[in-house]
Protein backbone atom coordinates (compact mmCIF):
# COMPACT_ATOMS: atom_id res chain seq x y z
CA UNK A 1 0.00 0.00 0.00
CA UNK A 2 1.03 3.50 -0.47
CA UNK A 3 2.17 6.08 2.15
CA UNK A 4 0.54 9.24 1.86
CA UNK A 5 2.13 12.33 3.78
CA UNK A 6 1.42 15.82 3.91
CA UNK A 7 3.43 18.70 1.96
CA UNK A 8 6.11 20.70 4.01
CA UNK A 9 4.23 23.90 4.16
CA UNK A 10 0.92 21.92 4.97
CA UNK A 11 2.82 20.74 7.84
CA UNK A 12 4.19 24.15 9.38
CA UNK A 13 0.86 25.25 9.04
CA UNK A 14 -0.57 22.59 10.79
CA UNK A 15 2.14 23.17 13.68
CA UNK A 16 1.95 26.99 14.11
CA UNK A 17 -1.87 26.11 15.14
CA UNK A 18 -2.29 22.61 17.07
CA UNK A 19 0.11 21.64 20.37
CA UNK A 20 1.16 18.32 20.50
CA UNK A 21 -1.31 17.00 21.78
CA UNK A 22 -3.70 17.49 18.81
CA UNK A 23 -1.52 17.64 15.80
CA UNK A 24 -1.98 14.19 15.32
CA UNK A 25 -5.05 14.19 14.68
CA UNK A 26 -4.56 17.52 13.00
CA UNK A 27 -1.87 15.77 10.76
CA UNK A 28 -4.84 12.81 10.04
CA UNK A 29 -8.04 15.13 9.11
CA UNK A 30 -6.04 17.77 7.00
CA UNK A 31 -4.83 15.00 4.92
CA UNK A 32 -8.08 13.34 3.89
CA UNK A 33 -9.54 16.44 3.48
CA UNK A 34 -6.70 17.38 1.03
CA UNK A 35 -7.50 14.03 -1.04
CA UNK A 36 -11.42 14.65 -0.74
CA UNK A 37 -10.83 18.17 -2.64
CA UNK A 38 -8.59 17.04 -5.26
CA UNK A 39 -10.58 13.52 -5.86
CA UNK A 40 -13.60 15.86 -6.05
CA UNK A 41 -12.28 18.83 -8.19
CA UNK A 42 -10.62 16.08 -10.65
CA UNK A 43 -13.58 13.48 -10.78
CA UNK A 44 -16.30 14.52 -9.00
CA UNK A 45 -18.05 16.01 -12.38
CA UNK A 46 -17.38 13.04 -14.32
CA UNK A 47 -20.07 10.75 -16.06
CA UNK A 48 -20.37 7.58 -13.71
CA UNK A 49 -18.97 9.32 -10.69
CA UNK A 50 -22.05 10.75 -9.07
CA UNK A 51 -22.21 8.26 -6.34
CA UNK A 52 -18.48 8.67 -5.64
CA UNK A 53 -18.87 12.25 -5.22
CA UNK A 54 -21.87 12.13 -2.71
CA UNK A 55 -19.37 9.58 -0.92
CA UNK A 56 -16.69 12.11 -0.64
CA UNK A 57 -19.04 14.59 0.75
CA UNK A 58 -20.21 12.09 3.52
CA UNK A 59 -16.45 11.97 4.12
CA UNK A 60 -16.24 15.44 4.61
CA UNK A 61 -18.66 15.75 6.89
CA UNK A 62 -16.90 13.49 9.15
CA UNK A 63 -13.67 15.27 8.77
CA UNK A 64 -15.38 18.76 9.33
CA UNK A 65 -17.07 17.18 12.68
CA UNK A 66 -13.47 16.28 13.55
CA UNK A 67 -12.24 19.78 13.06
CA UNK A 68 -14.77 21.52 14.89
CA UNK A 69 -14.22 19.38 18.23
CA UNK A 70 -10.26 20.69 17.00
CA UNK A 71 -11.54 24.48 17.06
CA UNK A 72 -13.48 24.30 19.99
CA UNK A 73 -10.28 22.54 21.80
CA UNK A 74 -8.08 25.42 20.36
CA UNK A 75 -10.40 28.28 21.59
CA UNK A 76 -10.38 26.71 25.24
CA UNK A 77 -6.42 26.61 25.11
CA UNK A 78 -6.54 30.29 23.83
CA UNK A 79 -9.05 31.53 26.58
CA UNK A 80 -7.25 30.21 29.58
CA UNK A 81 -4.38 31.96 28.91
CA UNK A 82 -6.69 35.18 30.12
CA UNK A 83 -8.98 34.83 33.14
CA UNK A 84 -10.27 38.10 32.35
CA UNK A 85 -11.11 36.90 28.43
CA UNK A 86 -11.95 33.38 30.03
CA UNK A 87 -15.27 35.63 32.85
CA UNK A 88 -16.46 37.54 29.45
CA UNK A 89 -17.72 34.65 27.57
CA UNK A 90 -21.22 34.04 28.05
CA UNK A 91 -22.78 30.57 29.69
CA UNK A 92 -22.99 28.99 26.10
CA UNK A 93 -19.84 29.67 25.07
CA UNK A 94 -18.08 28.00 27.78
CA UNK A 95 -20.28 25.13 27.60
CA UNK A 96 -18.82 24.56 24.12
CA UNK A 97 -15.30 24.06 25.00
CA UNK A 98 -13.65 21.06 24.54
CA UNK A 99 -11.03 19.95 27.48
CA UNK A 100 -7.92 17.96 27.17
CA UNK A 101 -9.82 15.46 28.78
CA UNK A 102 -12.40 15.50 26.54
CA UNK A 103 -10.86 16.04 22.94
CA UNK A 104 -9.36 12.01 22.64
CA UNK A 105 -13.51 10.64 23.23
CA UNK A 106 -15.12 13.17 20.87
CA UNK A 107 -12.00 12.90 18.12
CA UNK A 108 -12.93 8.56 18.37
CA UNK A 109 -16.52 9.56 17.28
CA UNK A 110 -15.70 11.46 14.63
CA UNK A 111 -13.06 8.01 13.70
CA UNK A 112 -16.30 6.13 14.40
CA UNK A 113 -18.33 7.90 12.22
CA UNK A 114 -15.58 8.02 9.31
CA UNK A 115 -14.64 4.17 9.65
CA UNK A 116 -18.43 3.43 8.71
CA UNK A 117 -18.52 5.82 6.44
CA UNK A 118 -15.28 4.01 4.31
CA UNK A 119 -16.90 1.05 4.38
CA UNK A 120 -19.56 2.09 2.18
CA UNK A 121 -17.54 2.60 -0.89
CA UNK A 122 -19.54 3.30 -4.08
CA UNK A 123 -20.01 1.89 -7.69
CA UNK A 124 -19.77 3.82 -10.68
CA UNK A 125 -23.61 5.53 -11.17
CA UNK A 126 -25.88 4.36 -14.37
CA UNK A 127 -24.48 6.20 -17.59
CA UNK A 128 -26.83 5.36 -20.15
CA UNK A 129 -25.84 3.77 -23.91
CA UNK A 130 -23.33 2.14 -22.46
CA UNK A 131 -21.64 -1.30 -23.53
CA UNK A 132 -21.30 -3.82 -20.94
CA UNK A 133 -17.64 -3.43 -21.93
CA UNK A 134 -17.65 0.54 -21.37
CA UNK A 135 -19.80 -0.34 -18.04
CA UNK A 136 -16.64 -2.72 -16.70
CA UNK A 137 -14.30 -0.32 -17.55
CA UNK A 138 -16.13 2.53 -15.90
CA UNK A 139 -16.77 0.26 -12.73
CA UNK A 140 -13.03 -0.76 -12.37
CA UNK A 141 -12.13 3.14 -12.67
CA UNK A 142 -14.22 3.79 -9.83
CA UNK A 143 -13.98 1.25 -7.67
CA UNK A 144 -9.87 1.99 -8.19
CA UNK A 145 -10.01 5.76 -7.86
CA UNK A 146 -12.55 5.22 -4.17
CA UNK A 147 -10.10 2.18 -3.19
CA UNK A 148 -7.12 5.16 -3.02
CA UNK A 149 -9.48 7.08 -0.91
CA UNK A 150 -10.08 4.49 1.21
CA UNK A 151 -6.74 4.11 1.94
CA UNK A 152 -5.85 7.81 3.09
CA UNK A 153 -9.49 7.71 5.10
CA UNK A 154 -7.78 4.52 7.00
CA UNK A 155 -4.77 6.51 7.39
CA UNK A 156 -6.51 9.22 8.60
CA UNK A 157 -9.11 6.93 11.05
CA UNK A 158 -5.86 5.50 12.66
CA UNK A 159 -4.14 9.01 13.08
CA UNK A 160 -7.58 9.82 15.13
CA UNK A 161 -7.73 6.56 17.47
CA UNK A 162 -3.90 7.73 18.55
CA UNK A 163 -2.53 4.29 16.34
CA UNK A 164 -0.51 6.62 14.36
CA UNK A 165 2.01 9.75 14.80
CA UNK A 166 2.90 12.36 12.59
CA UNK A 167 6.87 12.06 12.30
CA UNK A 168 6.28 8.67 10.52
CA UNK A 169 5.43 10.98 7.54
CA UNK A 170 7.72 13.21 7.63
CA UNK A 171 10.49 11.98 5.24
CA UNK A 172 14.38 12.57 6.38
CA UNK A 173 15.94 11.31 2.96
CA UNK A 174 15.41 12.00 -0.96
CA UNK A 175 15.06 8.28 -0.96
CA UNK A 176 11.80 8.70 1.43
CA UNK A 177 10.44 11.12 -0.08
CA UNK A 178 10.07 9.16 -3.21
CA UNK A 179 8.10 6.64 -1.49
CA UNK A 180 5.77 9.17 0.01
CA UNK A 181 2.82 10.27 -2.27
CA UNK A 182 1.40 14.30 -1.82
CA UNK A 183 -2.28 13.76 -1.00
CA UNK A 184 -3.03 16.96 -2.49
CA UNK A 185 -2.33 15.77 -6.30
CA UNK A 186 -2.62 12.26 -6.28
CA UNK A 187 -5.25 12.15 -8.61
CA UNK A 188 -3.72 14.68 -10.75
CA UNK A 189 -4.74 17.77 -11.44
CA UNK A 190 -8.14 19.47 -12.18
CA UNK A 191 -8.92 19.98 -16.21
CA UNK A 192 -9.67 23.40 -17.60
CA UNK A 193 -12.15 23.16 -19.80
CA UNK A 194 -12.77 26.38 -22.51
CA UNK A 195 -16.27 27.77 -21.75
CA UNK A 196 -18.04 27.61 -25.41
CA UNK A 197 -19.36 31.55 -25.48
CA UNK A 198 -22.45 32.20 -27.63
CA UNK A 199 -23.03 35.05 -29.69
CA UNK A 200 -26.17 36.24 -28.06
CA UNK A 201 -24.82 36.30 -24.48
CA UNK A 202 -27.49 34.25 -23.40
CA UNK A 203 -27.08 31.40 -21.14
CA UNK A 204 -27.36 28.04 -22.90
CA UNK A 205 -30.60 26.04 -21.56
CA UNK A 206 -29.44 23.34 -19.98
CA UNK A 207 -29.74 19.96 -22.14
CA UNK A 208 -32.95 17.28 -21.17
CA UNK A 209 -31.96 14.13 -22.00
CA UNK A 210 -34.11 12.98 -25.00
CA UNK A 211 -34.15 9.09 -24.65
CA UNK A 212 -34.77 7.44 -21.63
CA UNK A 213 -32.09 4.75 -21.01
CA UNK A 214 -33.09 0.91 -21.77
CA UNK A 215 -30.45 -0.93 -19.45
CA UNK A 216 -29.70 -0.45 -15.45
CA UNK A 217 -27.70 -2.32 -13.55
CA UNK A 218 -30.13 -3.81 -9.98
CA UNK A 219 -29.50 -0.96 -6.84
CA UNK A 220 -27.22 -2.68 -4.42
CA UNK A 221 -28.26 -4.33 -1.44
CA UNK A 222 -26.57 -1.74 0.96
CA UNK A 223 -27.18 1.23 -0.96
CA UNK A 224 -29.02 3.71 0.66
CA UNK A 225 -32.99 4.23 -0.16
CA UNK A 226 -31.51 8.29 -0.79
CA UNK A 227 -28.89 7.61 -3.24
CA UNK A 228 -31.33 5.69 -5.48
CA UNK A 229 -33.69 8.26 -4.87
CA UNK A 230 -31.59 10.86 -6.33
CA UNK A 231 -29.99 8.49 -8.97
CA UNK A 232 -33.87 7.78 -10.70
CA UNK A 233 -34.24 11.61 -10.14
CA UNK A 234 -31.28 12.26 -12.02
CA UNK A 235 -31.69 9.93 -14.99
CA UNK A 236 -34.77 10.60 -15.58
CA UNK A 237 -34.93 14.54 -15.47
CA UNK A 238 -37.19 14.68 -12.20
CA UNK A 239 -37.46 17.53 -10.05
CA UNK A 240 -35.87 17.08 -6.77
CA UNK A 241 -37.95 15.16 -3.61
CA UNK A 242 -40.61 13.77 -6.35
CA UNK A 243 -39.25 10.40 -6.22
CA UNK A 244 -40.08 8.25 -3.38
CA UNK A 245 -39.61 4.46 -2.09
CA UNK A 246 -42.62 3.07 -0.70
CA UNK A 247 -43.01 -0.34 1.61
CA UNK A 248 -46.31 -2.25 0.99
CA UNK A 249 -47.99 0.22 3.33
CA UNK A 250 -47.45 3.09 0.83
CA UNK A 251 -45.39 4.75 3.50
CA UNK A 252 -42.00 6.49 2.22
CA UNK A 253 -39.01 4.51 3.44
CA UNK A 254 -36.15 7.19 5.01
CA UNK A 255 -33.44 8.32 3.02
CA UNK A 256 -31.00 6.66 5.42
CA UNK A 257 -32.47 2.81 4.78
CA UNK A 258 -30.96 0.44 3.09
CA UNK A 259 -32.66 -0.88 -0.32
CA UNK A 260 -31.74 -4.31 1.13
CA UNK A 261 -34.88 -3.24 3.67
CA UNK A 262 -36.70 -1.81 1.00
CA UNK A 263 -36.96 -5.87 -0.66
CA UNK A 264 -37.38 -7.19 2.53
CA UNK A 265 -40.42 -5.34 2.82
CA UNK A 266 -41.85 -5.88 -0.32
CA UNK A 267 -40.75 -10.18 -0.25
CA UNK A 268 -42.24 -10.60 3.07
């Protein structure tokens, strides 16, 4: 497996802000969230990768959760250094502070949360017209592109549970710094694409698909009732929330189930 580290200046950022108690899991987050944007900014608009890029936002959610127990942590640091700062704040504000003692449980939710979240990786979404040839290709693409994610997120999850330390990535030698990969490009960089400018000055309406796509492949047992949702809504030019997946009972099954329940229902 590769090793994934953090750039120099990313680092020195990272050190000027965080003691040493929390740049480890400084080190962790700040690196996934570095592969989420440039996974996102180089595939997330790509034909297939719709489901991988509503995976890498539930991945950033967990790594944003992780930085905010980080910021509150900071602020307490910074507001005992001045009792008289420290009796301004208000009843609330205090109550949001996060403790030494504290910051190790909340970080391991966050892991928690992020560890589930990695091992729901995603297949490539329906593109129709497709051969099953183009379809194999497309689904080895993604499943190798979200498999690279997967690895930083683990990186990152063990970085959070205190399994990991920064100075393992930081490289002393040329030769180890050829074996370390820069999270920040490792899926290249984003493509600049010429914007196609129109006479009029108008805005181009945006394009309805005209045929309605013959061949799907069967929703996966542990994909979530909301993804599907928003994958029928997609192919199929509907208007956000119209789509809905019903048990026998005619009630609308949560976005958060799993269509796995949805057949259950339905078989029983």
């Amino acid at each position: 497996m590769a090793e994934y580290c953090l750039r120099a200046d990313e680092f020195a950022m990272l050190s000027d802000k965080y003691d040493a108690y929390s740049i480890d899991f400084a080190y962790g987050l700040r690196m996934l969230e570095l592969c989420i944007e440039n996974a996102s900014d180089v595939l997330g608009e790509r034909l297939g990768f719709e489901e991988f890029a509503e995976w890498l936002d539930d991945l950033s959610q967990h790594v944003t959760e992780g930085f905010e127990y980080l910021e509150r942590y900071v602020d307490s640091l910074e507001s005992s250094d001045s009792t008289a700062q420290q009796e301004e704040r208000d009843d609330a504000l205090e109550s949001d502070k996060v403790e030494l003692s504290e910051l190790a449980d909340l970080i391991r939710v966050a892991a928690d949360g992020l560890e589930s979240a990695l091992d729901n990786s995603p297949v490539a979404s329906v593109v129709p017209d497709l051969s099953e040839e183009e379809e194999e290709r497309l689904d080895e693409e993604v499943e190798s592109v979200a498999e690279k994610v997967r690895e930083v997120g683990f990186e990152t999850y063990h970085f959070l549970i205190g399994a990991q330390y920064h100075w393992e990535k930081v490289a002393s030698s040329d030769i180890e710094k050829l074996k370390l990969q820069d999270v920040s490009r490792m899926f290249g960089e984003k493509r600049v694409e010429r914007e196609t400018i129109q006479e009029s000055g108008e805005p181009e309406p945006p394009q309805v698909r005209k045929q309605i796509p013959g061949r799907f492949r069967a929703a996966r047992a542990d994909a979530s009732v909301g993804s599907i949702r928003r994958r029928i809504e997609r192919v199929f030019g509907l208007p956000d929330g119209s789509v809905a997946l019903c048990g026998p009972d005619g009630k609308a099954l949560r976005a958060d189930a799993r269509i796995a329940t949805l057949r259950r229902r339905w078989d029983a």
